[in-house]
C-alpha atoms as a PDB file:
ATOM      1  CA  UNK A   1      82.445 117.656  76.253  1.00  0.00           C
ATOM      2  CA  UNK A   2      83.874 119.419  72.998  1.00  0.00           C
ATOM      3  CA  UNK A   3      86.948 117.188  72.297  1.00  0.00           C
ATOM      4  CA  UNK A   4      87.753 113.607  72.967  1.00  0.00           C
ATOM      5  CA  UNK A   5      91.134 112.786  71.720  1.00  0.00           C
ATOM      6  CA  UNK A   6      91.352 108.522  71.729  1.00  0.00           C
ATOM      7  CA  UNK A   7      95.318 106.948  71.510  1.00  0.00           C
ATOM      8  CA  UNK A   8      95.334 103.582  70.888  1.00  0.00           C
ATOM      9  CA  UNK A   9      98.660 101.531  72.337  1.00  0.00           C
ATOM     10  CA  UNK A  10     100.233  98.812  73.188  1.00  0.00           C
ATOM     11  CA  UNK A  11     103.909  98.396  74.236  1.00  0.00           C
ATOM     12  CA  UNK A  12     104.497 102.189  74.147  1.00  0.00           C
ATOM     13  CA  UNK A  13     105.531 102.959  77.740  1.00  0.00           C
ATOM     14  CA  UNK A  14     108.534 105.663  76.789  1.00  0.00           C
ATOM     15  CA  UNK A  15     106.303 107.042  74.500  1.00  0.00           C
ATOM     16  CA  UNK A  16     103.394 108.008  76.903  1.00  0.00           C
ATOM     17  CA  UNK A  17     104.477 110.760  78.967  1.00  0.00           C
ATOM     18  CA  UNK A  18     105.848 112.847  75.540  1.00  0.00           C
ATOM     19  CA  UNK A  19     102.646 112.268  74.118  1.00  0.00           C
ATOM     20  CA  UNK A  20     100.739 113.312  76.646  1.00  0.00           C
ATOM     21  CA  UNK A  21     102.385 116.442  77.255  1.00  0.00           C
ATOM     22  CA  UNK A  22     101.883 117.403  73.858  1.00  0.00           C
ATOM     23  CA  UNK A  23      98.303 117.008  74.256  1.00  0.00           C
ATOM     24  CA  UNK A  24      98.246 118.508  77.140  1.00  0.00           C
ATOM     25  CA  UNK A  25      99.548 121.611  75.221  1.00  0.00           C
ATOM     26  CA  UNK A  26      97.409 121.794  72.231  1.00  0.00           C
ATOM     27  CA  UNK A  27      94.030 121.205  74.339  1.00  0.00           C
ATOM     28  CA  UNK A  28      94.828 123.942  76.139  1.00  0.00           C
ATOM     29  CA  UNK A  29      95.044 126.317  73.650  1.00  0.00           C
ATOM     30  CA  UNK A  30      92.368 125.400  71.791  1.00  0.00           C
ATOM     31  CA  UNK A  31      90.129 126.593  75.044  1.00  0.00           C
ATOM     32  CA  UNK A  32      87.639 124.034  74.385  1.00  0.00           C
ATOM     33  CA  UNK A  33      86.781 121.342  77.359  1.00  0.00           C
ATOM     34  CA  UNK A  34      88.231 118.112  76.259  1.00  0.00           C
ATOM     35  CA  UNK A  35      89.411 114.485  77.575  1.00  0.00           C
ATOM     36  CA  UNK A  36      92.139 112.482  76.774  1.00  0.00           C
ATOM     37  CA  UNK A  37      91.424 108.440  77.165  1.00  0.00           C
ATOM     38  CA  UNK A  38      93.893 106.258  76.585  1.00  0.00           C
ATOM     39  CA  UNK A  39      93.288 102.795  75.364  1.00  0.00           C
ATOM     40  CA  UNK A  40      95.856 100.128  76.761  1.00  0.00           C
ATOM     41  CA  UNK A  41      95.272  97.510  74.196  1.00  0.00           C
ATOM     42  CA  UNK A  42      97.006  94.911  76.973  1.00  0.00           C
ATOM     43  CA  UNK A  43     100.558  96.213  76.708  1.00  0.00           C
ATOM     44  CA  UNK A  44     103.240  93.945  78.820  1.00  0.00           C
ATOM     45  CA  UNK A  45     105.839  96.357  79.038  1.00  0.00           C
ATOM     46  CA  UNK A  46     104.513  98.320  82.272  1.00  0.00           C
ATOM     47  CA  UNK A  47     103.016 101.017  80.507  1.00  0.00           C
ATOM     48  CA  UNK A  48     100.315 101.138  82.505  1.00  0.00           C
ATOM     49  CA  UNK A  49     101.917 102.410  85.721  1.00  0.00           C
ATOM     50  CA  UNK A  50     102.607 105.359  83.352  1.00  0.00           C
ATOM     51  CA  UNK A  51      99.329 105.548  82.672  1.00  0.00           C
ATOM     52  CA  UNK A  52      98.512 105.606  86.483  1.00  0.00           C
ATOM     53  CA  UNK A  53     101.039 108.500  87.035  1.00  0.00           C
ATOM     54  CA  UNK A  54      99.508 110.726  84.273  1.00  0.00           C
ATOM     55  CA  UNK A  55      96.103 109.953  85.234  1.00  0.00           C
ATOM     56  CA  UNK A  56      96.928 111.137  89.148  1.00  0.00           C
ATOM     57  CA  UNK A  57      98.726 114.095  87.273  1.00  0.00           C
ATOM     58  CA  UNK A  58      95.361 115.307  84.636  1.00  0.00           C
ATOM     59  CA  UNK A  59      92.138 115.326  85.630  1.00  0.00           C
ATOM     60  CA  UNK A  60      91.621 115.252  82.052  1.00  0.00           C
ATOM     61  CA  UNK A  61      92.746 112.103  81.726  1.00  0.00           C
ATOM     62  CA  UNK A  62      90.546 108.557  81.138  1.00  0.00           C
ATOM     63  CA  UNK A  63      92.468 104.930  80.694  1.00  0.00           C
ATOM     64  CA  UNK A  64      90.646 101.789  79.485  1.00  0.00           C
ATOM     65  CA  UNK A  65      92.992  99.157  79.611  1.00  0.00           C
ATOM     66  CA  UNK A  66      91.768  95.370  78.005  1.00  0.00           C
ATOM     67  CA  UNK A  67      91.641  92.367  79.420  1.00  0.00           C
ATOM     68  CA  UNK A  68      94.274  91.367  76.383  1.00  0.00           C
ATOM     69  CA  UNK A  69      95.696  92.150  73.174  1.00  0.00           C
ATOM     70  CA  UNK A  70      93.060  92.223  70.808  1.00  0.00           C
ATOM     71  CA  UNK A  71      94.097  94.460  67.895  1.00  0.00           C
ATOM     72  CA  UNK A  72      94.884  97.985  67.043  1.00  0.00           C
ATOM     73  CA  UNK A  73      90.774  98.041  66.119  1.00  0.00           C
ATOM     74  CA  UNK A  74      89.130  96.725  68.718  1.00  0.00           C
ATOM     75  CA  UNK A  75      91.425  99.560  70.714  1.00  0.00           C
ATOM     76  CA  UNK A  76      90.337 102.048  68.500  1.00  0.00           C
ATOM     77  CA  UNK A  77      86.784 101.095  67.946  1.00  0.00           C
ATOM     78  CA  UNK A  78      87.322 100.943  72.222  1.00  0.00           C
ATOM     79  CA  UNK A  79      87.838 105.005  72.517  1.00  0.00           C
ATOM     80  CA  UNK A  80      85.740 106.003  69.827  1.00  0.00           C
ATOM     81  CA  UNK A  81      82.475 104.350  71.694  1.00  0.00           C
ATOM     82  CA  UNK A  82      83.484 105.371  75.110  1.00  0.00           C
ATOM     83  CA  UNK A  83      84.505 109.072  73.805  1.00  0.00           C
ATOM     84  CA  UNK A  84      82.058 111.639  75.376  1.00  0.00           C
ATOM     85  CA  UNK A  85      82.794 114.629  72.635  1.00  0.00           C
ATOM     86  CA  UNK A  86      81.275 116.070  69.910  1.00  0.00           C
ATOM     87  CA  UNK A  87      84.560 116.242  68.232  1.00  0.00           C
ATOM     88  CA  UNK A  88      86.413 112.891  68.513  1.00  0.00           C
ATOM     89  CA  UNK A  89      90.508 112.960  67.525  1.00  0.00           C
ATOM     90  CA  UNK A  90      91.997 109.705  67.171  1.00  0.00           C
ATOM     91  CA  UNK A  91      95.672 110.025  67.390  1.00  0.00           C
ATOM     92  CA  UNK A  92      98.798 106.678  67.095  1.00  0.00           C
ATOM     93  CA  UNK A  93     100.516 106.458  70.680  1.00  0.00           C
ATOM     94  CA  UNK A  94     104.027 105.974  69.138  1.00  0.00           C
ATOM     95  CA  UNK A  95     104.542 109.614  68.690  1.00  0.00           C
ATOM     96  CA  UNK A  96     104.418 109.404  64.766  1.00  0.00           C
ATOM     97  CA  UNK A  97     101.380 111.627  64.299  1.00  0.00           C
ATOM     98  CA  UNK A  98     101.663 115.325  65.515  1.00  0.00           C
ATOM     99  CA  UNK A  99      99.246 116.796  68.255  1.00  0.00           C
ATOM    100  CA  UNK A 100     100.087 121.204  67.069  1.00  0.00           C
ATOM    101  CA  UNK A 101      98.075 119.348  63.451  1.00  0.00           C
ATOM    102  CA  UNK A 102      95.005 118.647  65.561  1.00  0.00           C
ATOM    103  CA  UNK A 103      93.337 122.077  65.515  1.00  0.00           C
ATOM    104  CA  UNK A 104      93.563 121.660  61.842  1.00  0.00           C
ATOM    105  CA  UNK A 105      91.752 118.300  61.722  1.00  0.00           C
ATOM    106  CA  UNK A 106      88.870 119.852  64.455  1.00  0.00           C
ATOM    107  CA  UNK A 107      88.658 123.143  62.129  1.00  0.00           C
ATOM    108  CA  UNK A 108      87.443 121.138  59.054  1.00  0.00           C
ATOM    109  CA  UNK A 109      84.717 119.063  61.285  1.00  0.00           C
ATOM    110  CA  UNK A 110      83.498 122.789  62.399  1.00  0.00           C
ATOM    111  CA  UNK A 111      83.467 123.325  58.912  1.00  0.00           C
ATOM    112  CA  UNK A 112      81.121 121.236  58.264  1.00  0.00           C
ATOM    113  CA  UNK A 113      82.826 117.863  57.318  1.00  0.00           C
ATOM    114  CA  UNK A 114      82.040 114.378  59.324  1.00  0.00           C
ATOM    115  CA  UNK A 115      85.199 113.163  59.060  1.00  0.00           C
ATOM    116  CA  UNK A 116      89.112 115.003  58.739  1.00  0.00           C
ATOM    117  CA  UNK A 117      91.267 112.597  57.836  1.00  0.00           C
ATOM    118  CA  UNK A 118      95.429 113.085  57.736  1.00  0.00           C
ATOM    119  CA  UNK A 119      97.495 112.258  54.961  1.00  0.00           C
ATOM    120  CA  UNK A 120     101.226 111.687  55.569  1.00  0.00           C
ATOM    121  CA  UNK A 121     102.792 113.341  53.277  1.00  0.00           C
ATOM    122  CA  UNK A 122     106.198 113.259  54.160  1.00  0.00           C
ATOM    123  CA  UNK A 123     106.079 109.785  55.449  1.00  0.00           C
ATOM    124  CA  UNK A 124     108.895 107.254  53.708  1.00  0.00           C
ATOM    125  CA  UNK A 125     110.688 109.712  51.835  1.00  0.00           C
ATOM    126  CA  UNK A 126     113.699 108.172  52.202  1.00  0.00           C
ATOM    127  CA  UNK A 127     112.395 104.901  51.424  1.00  0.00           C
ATOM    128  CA  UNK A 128     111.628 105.604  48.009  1.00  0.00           C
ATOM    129  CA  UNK A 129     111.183 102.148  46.333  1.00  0.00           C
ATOM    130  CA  UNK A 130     110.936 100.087  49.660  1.00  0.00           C
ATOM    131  CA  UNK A 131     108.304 101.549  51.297  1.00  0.00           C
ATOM    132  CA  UNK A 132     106.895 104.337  50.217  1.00  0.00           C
ATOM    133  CA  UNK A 133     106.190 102.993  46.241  1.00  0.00           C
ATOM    134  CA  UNK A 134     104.645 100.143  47.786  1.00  0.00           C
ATOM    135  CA  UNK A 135     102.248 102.302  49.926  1.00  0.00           C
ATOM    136  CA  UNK A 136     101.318 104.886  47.523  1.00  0.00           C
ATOM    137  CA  UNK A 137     100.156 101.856  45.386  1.00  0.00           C
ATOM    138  CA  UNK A 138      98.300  99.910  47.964  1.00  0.00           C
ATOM    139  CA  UNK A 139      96.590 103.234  48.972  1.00  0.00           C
ATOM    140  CA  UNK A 140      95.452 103.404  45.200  1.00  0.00           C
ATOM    141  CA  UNK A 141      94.346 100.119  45.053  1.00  0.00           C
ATOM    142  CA  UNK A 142      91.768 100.879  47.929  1.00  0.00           C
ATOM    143  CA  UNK A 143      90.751 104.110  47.098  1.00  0.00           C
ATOM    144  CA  UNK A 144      89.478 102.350  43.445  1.00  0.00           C
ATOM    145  CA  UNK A 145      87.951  99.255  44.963  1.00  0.00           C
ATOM    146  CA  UNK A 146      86.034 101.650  47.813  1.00  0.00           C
ATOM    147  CA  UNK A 147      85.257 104.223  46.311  1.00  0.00           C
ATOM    148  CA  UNK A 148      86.934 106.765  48.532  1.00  0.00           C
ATOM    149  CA  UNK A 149      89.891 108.974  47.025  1.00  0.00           C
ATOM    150  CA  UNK A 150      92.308 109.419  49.219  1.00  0.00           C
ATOM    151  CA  UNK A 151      95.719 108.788  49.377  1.00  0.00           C
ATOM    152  CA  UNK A 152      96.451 107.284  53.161  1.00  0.00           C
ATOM    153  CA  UNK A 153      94.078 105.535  54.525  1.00  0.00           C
ATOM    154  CA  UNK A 154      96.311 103.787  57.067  1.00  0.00           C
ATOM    155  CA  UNK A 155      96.569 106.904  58.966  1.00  0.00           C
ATOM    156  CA  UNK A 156      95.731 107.108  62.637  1.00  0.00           C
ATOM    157  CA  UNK A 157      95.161 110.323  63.108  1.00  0.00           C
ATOM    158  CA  UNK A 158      91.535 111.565  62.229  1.00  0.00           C
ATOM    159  CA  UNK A 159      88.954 113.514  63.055  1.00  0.00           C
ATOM    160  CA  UNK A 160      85.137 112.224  63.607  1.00  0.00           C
ATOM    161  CA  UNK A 161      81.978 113.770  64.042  1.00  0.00           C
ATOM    162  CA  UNK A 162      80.729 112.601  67.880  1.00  0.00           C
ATOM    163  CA  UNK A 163      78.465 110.920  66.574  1.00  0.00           C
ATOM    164  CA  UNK A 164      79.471 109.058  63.563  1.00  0.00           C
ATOM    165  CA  UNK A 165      82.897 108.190  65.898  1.00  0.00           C
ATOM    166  CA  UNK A 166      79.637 106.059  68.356  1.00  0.00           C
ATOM    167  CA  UNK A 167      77.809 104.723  65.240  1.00  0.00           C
ATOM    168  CA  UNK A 168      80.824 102.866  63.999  1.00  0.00           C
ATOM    169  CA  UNK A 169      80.936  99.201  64.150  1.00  0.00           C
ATOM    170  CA  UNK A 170      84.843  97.925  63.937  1.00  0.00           C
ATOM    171  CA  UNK A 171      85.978  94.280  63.503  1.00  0.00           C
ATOM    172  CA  UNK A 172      88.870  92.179  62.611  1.00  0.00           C
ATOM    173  CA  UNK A 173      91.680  94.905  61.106  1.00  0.00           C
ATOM    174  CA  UNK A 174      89.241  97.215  60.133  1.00  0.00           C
ATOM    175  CA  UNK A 175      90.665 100.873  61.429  1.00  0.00           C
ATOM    176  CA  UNK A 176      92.800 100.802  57.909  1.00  0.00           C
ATOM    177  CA  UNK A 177      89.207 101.100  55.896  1.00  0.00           C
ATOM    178  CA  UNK A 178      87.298 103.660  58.418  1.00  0.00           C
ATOM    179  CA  UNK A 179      87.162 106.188  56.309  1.00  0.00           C
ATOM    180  CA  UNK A 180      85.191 103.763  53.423  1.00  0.00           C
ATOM    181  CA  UNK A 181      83.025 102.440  56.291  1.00  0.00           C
ATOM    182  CA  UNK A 182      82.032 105.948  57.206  1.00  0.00           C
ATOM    183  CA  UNK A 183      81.482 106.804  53.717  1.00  0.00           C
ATOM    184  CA  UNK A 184      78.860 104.275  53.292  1.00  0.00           C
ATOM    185  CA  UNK A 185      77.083 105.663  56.089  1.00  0.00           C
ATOM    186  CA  UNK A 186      77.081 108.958  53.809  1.00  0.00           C
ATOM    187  CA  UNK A 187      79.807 110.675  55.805  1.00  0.00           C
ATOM    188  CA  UNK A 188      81.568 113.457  54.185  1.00  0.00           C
ATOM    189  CA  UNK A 189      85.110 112.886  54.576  1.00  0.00           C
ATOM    190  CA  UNK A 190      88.476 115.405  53.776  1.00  0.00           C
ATOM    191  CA  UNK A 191      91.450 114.782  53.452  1.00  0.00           C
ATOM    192  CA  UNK A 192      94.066 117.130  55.398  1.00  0.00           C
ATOM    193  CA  UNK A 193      98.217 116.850  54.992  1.00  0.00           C
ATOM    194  CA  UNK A 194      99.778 116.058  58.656  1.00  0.00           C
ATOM    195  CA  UNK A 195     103.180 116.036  60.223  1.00  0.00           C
ATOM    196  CA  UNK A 196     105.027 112.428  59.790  1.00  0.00           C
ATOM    197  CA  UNK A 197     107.660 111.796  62.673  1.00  0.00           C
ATOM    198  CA  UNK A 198     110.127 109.423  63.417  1.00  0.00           C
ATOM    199  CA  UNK A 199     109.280 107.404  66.774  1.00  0.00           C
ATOM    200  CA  UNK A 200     111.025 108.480  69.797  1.00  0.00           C
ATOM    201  CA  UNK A 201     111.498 105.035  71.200  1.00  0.00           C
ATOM    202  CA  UNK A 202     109.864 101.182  71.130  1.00  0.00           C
ATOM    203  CA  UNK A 203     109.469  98.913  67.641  1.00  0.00           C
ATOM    204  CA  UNK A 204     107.051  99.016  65.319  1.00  0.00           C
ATOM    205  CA  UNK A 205     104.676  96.661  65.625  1.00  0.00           C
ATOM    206  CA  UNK A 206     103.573  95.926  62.084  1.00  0.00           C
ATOM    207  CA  UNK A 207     105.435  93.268  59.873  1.00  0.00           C
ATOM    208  CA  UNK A 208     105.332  91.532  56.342  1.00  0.00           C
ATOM    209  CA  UNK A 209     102.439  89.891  57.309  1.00  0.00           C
ATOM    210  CA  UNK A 210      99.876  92.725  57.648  1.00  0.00           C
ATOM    211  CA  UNK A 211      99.917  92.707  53.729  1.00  0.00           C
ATOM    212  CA  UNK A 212      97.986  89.818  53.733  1.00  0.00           C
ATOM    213  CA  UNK A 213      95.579  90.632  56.090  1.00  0.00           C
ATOM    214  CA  UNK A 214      95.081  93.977  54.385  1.00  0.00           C
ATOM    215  CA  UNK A 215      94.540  92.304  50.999  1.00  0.00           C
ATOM    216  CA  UNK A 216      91.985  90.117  52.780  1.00  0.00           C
ATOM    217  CA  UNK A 217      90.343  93.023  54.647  1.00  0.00           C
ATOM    218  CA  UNK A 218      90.151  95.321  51.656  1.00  0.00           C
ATOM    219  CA  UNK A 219      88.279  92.471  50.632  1.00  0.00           C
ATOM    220  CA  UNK A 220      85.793  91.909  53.214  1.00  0.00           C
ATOM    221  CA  UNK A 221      84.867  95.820  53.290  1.00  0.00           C
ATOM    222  CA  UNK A 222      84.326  95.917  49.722  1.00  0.00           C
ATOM    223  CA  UNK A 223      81.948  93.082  50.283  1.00  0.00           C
ATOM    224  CA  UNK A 224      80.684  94.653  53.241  1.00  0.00           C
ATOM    225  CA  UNK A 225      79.714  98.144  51.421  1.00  0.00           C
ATOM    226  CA  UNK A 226      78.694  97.378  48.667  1.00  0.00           C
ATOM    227  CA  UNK A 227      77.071  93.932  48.504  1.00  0.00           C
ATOM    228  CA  UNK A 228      76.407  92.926  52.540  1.00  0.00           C
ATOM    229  CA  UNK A 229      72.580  93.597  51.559  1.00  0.00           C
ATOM    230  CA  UNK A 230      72.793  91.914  48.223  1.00  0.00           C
ATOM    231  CA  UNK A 231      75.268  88.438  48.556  1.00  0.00           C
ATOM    232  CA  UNK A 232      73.137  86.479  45.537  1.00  0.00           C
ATOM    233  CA  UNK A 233      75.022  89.380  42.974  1.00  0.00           C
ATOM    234  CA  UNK A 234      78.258  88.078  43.808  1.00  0.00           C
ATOM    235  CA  UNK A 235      78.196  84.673  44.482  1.00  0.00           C
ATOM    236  CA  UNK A 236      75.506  84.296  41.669  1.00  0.00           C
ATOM    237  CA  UNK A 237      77.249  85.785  39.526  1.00  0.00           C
ATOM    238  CA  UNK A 238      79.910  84.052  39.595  1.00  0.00           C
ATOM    239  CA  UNK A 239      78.047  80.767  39.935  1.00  0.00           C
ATOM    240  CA  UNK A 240      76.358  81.233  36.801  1.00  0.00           C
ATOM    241  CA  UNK A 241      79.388  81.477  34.752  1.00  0.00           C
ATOM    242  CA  UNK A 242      80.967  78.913  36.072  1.00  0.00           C
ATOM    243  CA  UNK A 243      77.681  76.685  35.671  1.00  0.00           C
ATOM    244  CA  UNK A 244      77.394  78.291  31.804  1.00  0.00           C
ATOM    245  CA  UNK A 245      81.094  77.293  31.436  1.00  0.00           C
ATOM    246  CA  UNK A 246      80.099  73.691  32.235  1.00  0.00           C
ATOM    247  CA  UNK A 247      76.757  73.381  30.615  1.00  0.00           C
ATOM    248  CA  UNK A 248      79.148  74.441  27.488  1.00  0.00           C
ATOM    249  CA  UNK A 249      82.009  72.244  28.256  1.00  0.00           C
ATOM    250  CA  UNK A 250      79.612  69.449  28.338  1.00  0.00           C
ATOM    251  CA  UNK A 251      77.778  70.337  25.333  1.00  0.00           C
ATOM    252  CA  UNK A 252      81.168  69.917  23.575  1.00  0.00           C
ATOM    253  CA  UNK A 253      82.449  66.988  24.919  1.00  0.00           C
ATOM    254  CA  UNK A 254      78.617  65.521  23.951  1.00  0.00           C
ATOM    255  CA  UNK A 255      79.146  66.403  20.717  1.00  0.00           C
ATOM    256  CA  UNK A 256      82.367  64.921  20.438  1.00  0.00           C
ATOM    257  CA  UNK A 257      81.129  61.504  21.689  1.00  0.00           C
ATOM    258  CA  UNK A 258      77.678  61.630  20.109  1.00  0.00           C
ATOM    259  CA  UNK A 259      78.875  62.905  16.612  1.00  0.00           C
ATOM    260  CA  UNK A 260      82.211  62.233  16.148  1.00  0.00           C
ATOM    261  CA  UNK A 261      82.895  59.090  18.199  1.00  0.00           C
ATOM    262  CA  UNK A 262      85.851  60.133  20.744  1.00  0.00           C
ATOM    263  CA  UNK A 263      86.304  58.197  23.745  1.00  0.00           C
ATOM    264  CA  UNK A 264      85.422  60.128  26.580  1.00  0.00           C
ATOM    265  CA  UNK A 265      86.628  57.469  29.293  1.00  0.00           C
ATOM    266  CA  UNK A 266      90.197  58.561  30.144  1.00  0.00           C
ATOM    267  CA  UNK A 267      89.702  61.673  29.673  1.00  0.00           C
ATOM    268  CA  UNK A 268      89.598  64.336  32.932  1.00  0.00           C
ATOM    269  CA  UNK A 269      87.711  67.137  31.381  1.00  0.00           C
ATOM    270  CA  UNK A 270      84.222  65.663  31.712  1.00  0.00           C
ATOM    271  CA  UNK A 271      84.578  65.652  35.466  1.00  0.00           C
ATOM    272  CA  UNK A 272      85.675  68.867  35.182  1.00  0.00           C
ATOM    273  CA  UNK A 273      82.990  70.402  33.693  1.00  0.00           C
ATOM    274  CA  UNK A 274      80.366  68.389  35.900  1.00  0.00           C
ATOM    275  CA  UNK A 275      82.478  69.985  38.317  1.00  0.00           C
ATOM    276  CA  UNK A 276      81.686  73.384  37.236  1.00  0.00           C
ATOM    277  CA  UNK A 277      77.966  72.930  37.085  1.00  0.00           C
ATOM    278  CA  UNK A 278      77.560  71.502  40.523  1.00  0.00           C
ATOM    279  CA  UNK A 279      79.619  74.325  42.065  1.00  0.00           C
ATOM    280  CA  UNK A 280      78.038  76.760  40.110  1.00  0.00           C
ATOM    281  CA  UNK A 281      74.781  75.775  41.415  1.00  0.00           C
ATOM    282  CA  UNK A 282      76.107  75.781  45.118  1.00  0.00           C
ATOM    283  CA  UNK A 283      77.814  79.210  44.352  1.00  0.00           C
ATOM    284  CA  UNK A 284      74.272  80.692  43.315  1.00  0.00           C
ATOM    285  CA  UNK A 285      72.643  78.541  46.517  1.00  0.00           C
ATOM    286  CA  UNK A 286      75.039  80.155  48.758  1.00  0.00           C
ATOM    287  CA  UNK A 287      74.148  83.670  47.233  1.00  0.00           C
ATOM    288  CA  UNK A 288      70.029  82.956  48.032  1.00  0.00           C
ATOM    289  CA  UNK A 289      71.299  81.499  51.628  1.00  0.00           C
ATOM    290  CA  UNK A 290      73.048  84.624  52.116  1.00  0.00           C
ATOM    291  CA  UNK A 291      70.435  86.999  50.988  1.00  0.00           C
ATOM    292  CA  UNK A 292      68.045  85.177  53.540  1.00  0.00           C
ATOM    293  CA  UNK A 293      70.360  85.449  56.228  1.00  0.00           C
ATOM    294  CA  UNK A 294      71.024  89.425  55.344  1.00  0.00           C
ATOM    295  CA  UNK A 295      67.012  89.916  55.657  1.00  0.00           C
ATOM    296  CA  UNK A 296      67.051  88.057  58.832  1.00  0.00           C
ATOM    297  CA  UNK A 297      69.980  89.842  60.409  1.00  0.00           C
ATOM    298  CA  UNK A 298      68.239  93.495  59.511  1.00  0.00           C
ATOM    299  CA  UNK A 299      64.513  92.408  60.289  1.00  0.00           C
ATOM    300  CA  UNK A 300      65.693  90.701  63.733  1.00  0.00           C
ATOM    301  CA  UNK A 301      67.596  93.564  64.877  1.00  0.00           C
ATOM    302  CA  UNK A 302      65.855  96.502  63.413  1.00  0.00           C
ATOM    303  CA  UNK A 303      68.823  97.698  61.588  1.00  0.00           C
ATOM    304  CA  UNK A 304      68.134  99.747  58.855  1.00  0.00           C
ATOM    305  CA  UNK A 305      70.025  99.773  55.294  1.00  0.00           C
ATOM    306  CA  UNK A 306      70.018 103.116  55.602  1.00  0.00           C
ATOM    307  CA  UNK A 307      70.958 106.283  57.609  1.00  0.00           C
ATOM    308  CA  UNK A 308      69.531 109.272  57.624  1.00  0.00           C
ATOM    309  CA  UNK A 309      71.177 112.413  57.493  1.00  0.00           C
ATOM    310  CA  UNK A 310      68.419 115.160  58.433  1.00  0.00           C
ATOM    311  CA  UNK A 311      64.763 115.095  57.924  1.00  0.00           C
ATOM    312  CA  UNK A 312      62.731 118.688  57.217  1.00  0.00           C
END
């Protein structure tokens, strides 16, 4: 199989049929043998009778549909370890993302590059300070704490080496941070500019509330890439300046008793710097616990902490 393409959905039953005869077009003209799977993530809206009709229709054609809704990731994560290609296109099922930009995204994996990834350029432009400000800086914001310049990560469409598409392990809301996950596998990643489109029909399905969990996942895969192997440089760190704040808070407030005689009994800021000690100590205990666990987790398994690209 050359080309998988994977779409992710849920709820996007007027959208389906467009899609897919989009698809439909630009596979064929790229000559290449290819499948399309679809990825029901549990939709309630009877898009999966549409699903039935096109796969009757296209040979080409695979559906996975989940026992639930479970997440734009695990959908995506879904495809991308069931997808037979050695090119894998991951493509939004709302009709946002253009199929004709696809040959672009496959042309720069021929060329070399693990993983093509689109950047919206267009996208928000008439939602200046509302929407598009806001991305632009939150896109920033994780390209400096990953490591990874580029300016949209929250796009969809992308595409993967075969292999690197199987080898990636997706949790939680991870598919915004894919390309910094790949990256740490030593993935060379491009960005290319897409096609932004209005969606024919259905809601979106993302609300004020995914900034939180975006702040908190940015967080986790910064943890993740850099310091999963190496917990006690975090939490020790931090535990031993909280505990040197304290040993120093206490040294003052000994001095103040010792030397110059101040009553220390109604005042809070001696339990506050015992405070500090203790949970600087359990801040650097939880760093050795962690590094323990992180040597048990990769001897156990046999996971390596590292990946090799070729070998001579």
């Amino acid at each position: 199989m050359d080309v998988s393409i994977v779409v992710p959905l849920f709820n996007e039953r007027d959208n389906l049929a467009p899609l897919h005869q989009e698809l439909d077009c630009v596979m064929r003209r790229l000559n290449r043998s290819y499948e399309i799977i679809f990825v029901d993530d549990g939709s309630t809206d009877g898009g999966g009778q549409v699903l039935r009709e096109i796969k009757a229709r296209d040979h080409h054609v695979r559906v996975m549909r989940l026992a639930r809704n479970s997440g734009q990731t695990a959908a995506l994560a879904c495809g991308l370890q069931h997808a037979a290609g050695t090119v894998v296109v991951a493509i939004d099922g709302d009709g946002e993302n253009d199929p004709a930009d696809i040959p672009r995204l496959i042309a720069k994996i021929d060329e070399g590059f693990d993983l093509a990834s689109g950047w919206r350029t267009e996208r928000w432009r008439s939602a200046r300070f509302t929407r598009r400000l806001p991305s632009i800086v939150a896109n920033a914001l994780i390209a400096r704490m990953t490591g990874v310049e580029l300016h949209d990560f929250g796009c969809t469409l992308k595409a993967y080496r075969g292999d690197l598409a199987r080898r990636l392990m997706l949790y939680g809301e991870m598919h915004r941070f894919v390309p910094a996950i790949a990256a740490e596998q030593g993935a060379r990643i491009v960005e290319v500019p897409v096609n932004f489109r209005a969606r024919r029909a259905g809601r979106s399905k993302y609300g004020p509330g995914r900034i939180v969990r975006t702040i908190l996942d940015l967080i986790t895969v910064k943890f993740l890439t850099s310091y999963s192997t190496r917990p006690i440089q975090v939490f020790g760190l931090i535990g031993l300046l909280m505990g040197a704040l304290g040993v120093l808070w206490t040294a003052i407030l000994v001095f103040e008793k010792v030397v110059l005689g101040a009553s220390l009994s109604r005042r809070p800021a001696l339990l506050l710097a015992i405070l500090l000690i203790v949970v600087g100590v359990q801040l650097v205990s939880i760093g050795l616990i962690g590094e323990m666990l992180a040597r048990t987790y990769h001897e156990s398994q046999g996971k390596p902490i590292y990946v090799v690209k070729e070998e001579f």
